[in-house]
Protein backbone atom coordinates (compact mmCIF):
# COMPACT_ATOMS: atom_id res chain seq x y z
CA UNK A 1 142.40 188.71 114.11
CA UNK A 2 140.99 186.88 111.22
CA UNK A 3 138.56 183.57 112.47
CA UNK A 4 139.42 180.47 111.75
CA UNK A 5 137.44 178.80 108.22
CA UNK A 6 136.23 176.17 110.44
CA UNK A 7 134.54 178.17 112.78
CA UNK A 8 132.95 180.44 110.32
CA UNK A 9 131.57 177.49 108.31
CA UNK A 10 130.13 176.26 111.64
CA UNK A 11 128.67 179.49 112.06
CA UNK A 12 127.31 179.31 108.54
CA UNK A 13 125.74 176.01 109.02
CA UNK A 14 123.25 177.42 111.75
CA UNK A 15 122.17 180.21 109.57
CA UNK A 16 119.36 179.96 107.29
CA UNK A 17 120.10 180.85 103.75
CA UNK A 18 117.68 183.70 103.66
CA UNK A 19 119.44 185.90 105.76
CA UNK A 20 122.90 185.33 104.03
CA UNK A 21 121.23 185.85 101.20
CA UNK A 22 120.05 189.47 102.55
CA UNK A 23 123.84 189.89 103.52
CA UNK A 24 125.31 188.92 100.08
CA UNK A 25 122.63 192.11 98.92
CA UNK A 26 123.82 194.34 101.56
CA UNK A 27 127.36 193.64 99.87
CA UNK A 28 126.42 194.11 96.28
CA UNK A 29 127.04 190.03 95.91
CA UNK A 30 124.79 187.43 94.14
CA UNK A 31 125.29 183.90 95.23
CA UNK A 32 121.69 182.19 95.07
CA UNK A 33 120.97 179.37 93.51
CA UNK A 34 117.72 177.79 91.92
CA UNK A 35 115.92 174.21 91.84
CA UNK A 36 118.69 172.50 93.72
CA UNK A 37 117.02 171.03 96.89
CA UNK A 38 118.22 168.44 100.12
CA UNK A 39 117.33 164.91 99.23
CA UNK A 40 118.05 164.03 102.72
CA UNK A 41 114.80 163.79 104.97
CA UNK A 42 116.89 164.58 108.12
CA UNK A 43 119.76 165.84 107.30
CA UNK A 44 118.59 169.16 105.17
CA UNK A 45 121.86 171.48 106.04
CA UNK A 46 124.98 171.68 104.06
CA UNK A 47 127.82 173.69 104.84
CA UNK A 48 131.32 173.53 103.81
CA UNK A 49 134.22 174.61 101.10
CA UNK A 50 133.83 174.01 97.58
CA UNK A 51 135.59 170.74 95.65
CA UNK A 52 133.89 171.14 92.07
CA UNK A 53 133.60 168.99 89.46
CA UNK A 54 132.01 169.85 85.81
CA UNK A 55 130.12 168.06 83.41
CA UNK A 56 129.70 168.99 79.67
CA UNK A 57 127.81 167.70 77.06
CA UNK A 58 129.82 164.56 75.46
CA UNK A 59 132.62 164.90 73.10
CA UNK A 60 134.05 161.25 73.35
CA UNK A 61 137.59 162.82 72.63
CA UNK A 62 140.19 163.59 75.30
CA UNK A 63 142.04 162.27 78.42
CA UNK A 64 139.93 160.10 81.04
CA UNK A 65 139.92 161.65 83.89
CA UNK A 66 139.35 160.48 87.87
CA UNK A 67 136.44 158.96 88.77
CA UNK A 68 133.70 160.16 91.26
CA UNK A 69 135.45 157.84 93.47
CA UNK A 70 138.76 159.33 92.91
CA UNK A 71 138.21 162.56 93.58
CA UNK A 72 136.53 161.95 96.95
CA UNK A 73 139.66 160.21 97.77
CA UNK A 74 142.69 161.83 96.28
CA UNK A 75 140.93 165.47 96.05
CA UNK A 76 138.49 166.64 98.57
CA UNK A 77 139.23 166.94 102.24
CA UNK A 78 136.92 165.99 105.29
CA UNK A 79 134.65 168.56 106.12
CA UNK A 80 134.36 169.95 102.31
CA UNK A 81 131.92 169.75 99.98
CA UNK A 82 131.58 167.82 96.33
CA UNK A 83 130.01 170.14 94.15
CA UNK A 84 129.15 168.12 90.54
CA UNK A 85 127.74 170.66 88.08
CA UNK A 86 125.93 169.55 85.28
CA UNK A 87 123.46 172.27 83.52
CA UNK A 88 120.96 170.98 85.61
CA UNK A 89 120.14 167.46 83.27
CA UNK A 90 117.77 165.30 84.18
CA UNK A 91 119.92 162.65 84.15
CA UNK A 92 121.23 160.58 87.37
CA UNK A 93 124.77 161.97 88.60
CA UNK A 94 125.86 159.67 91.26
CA UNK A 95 123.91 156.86 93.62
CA UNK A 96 123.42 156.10 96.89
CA UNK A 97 127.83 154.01 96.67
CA UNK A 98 129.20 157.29 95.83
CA UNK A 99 127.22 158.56 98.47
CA UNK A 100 128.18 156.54 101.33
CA UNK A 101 131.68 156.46 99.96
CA UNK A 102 132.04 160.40 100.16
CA UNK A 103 129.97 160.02 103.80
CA UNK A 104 132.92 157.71 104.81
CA UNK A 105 136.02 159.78 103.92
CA UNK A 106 134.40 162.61 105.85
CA UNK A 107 133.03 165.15 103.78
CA UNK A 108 130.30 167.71 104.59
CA UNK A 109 127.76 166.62 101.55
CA UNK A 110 127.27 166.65 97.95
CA UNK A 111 125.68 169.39 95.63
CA UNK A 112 124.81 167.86 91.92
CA UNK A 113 122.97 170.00 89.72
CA UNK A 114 120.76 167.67 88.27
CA UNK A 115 119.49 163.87 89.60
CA UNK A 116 120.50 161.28 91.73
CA UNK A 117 119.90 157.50 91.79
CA UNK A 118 118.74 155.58 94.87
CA UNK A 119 117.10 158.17 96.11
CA UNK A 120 115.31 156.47 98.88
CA UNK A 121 118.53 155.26 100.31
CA UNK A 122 120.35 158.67 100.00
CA UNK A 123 117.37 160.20 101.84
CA UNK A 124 118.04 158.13 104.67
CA UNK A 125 121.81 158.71 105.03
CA UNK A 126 122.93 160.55 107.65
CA UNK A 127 125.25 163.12 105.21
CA UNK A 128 123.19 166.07 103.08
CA UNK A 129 122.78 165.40 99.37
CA UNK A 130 121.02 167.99 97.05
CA UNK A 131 119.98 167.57 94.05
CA UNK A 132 116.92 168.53 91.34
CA UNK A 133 115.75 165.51 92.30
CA UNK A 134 115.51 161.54 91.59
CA UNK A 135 116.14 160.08 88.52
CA UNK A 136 116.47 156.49 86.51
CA UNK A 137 118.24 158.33 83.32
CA UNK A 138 122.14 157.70 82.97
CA UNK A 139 124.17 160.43 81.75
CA UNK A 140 126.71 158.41 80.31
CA UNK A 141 125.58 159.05 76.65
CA UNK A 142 125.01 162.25 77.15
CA UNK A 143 127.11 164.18 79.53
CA UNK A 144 131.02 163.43 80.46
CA UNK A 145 133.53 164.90 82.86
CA UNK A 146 135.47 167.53 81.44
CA UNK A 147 137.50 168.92 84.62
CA UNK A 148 137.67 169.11 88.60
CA UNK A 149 138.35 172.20 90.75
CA UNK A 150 137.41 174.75 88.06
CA UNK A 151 134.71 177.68 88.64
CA UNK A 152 131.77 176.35 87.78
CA UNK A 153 127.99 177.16 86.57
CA UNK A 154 125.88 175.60 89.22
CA UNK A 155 122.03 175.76 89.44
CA UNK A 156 122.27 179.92 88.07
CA UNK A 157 125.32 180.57 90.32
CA UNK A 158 129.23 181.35 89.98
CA UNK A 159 131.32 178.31 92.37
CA UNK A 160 134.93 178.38 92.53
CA UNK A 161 136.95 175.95 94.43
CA UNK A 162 137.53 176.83 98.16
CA UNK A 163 134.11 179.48 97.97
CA UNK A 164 131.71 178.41 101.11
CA UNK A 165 128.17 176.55 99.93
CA UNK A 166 125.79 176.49 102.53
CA UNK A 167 122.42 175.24 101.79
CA UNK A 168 118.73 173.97 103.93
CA UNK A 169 115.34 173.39 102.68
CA UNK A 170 115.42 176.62 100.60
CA UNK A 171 118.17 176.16 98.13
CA UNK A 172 122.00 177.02 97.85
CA UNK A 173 123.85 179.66 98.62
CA UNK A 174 127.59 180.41 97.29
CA UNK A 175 129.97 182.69 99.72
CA UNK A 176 133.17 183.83 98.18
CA UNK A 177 136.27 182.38 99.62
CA UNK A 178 138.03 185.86 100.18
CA UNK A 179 134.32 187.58 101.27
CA UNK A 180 133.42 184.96 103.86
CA UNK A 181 134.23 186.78 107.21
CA UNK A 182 132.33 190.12 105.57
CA UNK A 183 129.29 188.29 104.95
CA UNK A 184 128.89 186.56 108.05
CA UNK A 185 129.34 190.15 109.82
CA UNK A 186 126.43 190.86 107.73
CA UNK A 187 124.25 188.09 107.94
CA UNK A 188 125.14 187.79 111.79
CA UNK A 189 123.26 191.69 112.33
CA UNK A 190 120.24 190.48 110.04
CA UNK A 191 119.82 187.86 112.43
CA UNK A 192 119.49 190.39 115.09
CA UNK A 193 116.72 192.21 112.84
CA UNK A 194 114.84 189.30 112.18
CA UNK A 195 114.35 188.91 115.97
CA UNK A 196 113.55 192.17 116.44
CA UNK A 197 110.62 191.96 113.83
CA UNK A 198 109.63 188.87 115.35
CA UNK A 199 109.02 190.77 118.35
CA UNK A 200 107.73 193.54 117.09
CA UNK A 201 104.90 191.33 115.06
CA UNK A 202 104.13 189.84 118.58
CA UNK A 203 103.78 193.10 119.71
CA UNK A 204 101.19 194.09 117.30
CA UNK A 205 102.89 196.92 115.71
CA UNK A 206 101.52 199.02 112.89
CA UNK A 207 102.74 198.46 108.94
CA UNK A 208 104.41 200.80 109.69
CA UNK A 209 106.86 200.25 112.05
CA UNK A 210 107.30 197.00 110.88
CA UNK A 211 108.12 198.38 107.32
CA UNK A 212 110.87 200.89 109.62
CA UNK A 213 112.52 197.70 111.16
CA UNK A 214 112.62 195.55 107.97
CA UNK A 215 114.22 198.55 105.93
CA UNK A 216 117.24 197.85 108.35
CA UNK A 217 118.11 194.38 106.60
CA UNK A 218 118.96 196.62 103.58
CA UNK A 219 121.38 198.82 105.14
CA UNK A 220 125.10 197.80 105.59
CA UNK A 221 126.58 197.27 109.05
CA UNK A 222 129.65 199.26 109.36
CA UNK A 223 132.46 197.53 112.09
């Protein structure tokens, strides 16, 4: 019986990104990210479905399409996650309006692979925001929208709309939508083995049979 998404992106959220990391390996999967941090000061864990949004270098030619704004309300559902990829500029994305606009129609956070603006008020909002970091740059004559739920290119990783982003203070992950039961299998029995090598270093075991517990992360759990 297959688990309901909601209940495997809860279980998700209370991993740390490490250890689905070690799954995604175990599966022959890549789905780490780079540079992209939480802004938040408390609230440093993200977990939800993808809604994605990509930036490309400025043309000035073409339809306008929805705002920010828009998309939080007409697009994304509660519980998901805006995802604004932008090559990782340094240029400011979204502030801390967009922010507490998204917060109030109920989604899990916001990924933006570059800055944000008002970063001392997003890092006190109680809704995760990560970013590269704060800036006072506006992308506006640089960078414009060019489409929304499309895979994207996000911090060194593949997003598609509907794939599972969890994040904490160590970066992003990305799970594939049709891979996410698989990988928390996975990452569920790493957990088990990073317990077990907690207590064996407690123990004061030798190299190595530390080194014969830790080679178990690498090998695949059958069900």
């Amino acid at each position: 019986m297959e688990m309901l998404v909601e209940d495997v992106i809860g279980q998700f959220r209370e991993l740390p990104t490490g250890w689905i990391t070690d799954a995604l390996e175990r599966l022959g999967l890549a789905g780490w990210s780079h540079g992209v941090y939480p802004v938040s000061q408390t609230e440093r864990r993200i977990a939800g479905r993808a809604v994605t949004i990509q930036y490309l270098p400025k043309r000035g030619s073409g339809p306008k399409l929805p705002s920010h704004y828009d998309v939080i309300a007409n697009v994304a559902q509660p519980g998901e996650v805006l995802v604004i990829a932008a090559g990782g500029t340094p240029c400011w994305l979204m502030g801390e309006n967009q922010a507490h606009w998204a917060m109030y129609h109920g989604l899990a956070g916001i990924l933006v692979d570059g800055c944000v603006r008002d970063a001392d008020e997003i890092a006190e909002l109680p809704m995760p925001v990560f970013a590269r970091g704060a800036g006072a740059r506006p992308y506006s004559t640089h960078l414009e929208l060019a489409a929304i739920n499309v895979p994207v290119e996000f911090a060194g990783v593949q997003i598609r709309p509907g794939d599972v982003v969890v994040g904490d203070g160590d970066g992003v992950v990305v799970v594939p939508s049709d891979r996410v039961e698989e990988v928390l299998f996975q990452a569920l029995d790493i957990a088990v083995i990073e317990k077990e090598m907690e207590e064996a270093i407690k123990r004061g075991v030798t190299v190595t049979e530390l080194a014969s517990v830790s080679k178990q992360k690498k090998v695949r759990k059958e069900r």
